[in-house]
N, C-alpha and C. Protein backbone atom coordinates (compact mmCIF):
# COMPACT_ATOMS: atom_id res chain seq x y z
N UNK A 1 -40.99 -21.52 -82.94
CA UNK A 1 -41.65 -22.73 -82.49
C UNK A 1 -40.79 -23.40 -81.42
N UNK A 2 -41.70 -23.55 -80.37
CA UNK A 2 -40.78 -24.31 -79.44
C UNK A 2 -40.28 -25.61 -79.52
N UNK A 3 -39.20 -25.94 -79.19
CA UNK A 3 -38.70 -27.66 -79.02
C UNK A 3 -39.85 -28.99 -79.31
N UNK A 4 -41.00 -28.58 -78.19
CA UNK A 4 -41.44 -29.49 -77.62
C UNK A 4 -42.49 -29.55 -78.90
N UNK A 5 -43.11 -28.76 -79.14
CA UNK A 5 -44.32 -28.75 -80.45
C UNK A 5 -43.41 -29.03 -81.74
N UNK A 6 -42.47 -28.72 -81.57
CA UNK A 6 -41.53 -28.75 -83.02
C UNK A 6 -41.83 -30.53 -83.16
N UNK A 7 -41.18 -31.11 -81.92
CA UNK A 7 -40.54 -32.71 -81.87
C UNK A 7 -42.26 -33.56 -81.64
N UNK A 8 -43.67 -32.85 -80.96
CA UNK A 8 -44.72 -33.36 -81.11
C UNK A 8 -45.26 -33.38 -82.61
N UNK A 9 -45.33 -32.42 -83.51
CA UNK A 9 -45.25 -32.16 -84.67
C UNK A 9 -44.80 -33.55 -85.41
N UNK A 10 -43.24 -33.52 -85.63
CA UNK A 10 -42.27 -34.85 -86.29
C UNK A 10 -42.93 -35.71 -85.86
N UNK A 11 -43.03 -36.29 -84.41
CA UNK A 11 -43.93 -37.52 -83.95
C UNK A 11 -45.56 -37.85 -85.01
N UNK A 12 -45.76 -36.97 -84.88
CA UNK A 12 -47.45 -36.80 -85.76
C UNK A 12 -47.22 -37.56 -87.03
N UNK A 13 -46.24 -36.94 -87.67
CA UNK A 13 -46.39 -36.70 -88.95
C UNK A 13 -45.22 -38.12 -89.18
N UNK A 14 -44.93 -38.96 -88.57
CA UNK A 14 -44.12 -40.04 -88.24
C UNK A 14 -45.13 -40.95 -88.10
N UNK A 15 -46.16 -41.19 -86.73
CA UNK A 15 -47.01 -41.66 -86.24
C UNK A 15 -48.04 -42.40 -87.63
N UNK A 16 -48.28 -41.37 -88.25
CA UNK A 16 -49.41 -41.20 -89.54
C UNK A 16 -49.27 -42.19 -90.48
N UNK A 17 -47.73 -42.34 -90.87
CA UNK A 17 -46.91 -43.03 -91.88
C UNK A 17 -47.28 -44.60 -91.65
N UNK A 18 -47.58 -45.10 -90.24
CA UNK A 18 -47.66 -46.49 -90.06
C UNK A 18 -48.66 -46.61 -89.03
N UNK A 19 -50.07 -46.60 -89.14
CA UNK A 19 -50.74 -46.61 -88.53
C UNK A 19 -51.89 -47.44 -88.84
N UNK A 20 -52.61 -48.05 -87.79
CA UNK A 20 -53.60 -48.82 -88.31
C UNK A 20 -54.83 -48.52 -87.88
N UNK A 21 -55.58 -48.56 -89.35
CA UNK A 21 -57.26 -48.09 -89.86
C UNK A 21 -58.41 -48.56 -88.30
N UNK A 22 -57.46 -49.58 -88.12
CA UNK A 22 -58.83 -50.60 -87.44
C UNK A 22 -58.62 -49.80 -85.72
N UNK A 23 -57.36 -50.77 -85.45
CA UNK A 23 -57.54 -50.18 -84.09
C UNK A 23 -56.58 -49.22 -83.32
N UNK A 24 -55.70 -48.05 -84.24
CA UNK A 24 -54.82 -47.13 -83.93
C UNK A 24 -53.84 -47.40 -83.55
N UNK A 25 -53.48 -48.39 -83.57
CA UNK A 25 -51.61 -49.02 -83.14
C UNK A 25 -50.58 -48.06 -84.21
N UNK A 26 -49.54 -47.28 -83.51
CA UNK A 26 -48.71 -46.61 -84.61
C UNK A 26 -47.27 -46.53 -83.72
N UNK A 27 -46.63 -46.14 -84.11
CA UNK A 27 -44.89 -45.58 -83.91
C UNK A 27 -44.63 -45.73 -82.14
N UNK A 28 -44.02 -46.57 -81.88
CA UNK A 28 -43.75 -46.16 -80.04
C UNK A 28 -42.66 -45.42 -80.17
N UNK A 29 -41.94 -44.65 -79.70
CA UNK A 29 -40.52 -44.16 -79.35
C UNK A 29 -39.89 -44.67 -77.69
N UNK A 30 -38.47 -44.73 -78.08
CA UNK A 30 -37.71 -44.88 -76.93
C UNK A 30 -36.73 -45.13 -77.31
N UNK A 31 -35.68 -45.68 -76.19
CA UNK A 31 -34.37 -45.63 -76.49
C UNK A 31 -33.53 -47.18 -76.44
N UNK A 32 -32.67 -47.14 -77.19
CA UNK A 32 -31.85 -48.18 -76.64
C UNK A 32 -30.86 -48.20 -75.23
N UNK A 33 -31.07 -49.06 -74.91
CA UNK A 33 -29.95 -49.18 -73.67
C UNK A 33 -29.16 -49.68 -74.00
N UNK A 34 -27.35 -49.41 -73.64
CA UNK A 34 -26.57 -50.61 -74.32
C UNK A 34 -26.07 -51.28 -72.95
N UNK A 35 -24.97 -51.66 -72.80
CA UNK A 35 -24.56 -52.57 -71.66
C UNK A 35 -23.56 -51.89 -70.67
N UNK A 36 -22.86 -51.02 -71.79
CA UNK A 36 -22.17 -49.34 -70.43
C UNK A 36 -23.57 -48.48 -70.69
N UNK A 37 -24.50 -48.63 -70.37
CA UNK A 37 -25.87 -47.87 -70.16
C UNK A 37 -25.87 -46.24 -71.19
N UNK A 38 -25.32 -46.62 -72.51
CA UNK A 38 -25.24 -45.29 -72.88
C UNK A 38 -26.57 -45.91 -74.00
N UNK A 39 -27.34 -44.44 -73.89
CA UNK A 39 -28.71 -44.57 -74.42
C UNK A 39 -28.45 -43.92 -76.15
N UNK A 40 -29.50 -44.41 -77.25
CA UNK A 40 -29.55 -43.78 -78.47
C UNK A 40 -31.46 -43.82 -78.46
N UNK A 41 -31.45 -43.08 -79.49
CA UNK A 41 -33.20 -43.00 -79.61
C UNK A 41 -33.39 -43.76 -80.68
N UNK A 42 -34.51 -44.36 -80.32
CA UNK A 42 -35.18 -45.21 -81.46
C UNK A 42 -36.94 -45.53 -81.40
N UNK A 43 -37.45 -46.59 -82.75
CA UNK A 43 -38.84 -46.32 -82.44
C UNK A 43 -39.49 -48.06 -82.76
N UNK A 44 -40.22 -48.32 -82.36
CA UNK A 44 -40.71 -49.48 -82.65
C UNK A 44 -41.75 -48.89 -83.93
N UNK A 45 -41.70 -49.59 -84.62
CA UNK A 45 -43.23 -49.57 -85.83
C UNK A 45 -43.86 -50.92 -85.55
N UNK A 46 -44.87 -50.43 -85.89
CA UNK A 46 -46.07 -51.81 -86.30
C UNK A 46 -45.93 -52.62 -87.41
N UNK A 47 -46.95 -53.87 -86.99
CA UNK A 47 -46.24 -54.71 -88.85
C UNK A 47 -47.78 -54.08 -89.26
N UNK A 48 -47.83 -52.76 -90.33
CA UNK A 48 -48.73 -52.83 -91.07
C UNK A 48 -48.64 -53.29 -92.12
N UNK A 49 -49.78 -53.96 -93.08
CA UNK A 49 -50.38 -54.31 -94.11
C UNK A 49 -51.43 -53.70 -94.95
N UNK A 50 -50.96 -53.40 -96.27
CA UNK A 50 -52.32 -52.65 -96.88
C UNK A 50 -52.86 -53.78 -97.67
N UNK A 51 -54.20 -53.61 -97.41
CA UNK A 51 -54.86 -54.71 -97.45
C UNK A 51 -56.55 -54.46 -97.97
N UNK A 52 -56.95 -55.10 -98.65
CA UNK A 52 -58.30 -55.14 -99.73
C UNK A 52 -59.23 -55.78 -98.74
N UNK A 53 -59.91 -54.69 -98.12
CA UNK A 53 -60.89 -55.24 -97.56
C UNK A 53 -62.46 -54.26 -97.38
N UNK A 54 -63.78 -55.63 -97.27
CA UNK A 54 -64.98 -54.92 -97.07
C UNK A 54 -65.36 -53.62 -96.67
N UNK A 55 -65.42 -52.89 -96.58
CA UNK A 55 -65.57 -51.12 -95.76
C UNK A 55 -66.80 -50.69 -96.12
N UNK A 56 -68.11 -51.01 -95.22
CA UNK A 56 -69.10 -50.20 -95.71
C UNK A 56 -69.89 -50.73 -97.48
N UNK A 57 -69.52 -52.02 -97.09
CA UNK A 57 -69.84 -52.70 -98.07
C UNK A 57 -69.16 -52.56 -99.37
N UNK A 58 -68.54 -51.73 -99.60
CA UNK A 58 -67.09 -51.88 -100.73
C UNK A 58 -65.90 -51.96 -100.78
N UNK A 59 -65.30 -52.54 -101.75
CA UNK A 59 -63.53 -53.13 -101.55
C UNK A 59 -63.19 -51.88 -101.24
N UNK A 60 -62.46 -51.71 -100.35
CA UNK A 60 -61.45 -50.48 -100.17
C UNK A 60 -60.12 -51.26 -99.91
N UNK A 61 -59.06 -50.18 -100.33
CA UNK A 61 -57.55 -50.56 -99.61
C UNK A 61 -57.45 -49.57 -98.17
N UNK A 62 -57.11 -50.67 -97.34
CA UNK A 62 -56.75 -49.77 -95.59
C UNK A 62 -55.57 -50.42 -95.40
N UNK A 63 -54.82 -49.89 -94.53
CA UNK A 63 -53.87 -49.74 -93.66
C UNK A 63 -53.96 -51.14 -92.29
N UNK A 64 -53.50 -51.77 -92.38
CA UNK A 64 -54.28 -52.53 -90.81
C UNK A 64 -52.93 -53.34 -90.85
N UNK A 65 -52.88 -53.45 -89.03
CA UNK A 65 -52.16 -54.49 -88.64
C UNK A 65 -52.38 -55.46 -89.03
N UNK A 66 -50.92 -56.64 -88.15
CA UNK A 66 -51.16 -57.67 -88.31
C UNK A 66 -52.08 -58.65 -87.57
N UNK A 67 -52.09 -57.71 -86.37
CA UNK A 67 -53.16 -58.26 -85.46
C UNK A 67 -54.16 -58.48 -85.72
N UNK A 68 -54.68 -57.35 -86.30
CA UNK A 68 -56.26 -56.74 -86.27
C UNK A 68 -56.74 -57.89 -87.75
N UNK A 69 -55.57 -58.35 -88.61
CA UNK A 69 -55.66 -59.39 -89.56
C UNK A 69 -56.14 -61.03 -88.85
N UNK A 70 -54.88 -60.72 -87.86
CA UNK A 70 -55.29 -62.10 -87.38
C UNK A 70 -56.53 -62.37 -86.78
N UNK A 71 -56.77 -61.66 -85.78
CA UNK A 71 -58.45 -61.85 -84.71
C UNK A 71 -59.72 -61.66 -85.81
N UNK A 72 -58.95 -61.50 -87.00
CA UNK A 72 -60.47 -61.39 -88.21
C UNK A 72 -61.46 -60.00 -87.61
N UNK A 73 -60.99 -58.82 -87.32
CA UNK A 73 -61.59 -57.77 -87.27
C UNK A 73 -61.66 -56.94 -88.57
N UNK A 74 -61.69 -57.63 -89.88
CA UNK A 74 -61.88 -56.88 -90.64
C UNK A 74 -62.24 -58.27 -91.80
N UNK A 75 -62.98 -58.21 -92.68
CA UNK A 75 -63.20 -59.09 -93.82
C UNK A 75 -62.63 -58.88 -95.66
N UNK A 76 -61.57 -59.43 -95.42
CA UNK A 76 -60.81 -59.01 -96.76
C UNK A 76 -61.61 -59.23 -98.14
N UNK A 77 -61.34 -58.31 -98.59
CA UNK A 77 -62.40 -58.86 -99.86
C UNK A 77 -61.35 -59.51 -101.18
């Protein structure tokens, strides 16, 4: 397996872990910069919340930001 599918792969299966139901916000990657410009890797996550809400007319538990909480795109039950 090459590098690149190996490290798209990890991303996936990273990505998945914190992702939101509503509107797909998940994992950014990048790096730190420090101030002698030497770089490390790192990742932003989302603030998800699992959360009891309407789905098709029954309580379900989903995954959802905090955003997608705030703008009321979803109706908690």
């Amino acid at each position: 397996m090459k590098y690149n599918d190996l490290h798209r792969k990890v991303r996936e299966e990273v990505s998945s872990m914190a992702k939101c139901s509503i509107c797909g916000k998940g994992v950014v990657f990048g790096q730190n910069v420090s101030h002698s410009n030497r770089k490390t890797n790192r990742s932003w996550k989302p603030n998800i919340r699992k959360v009891k809400a309407i789905v098709d007319g029954t309580p379900t538990t989903v995954a959802v930001c905090s955003r997608c909480l705030r703008s009321g795109k979803i109706t908690r039950a």
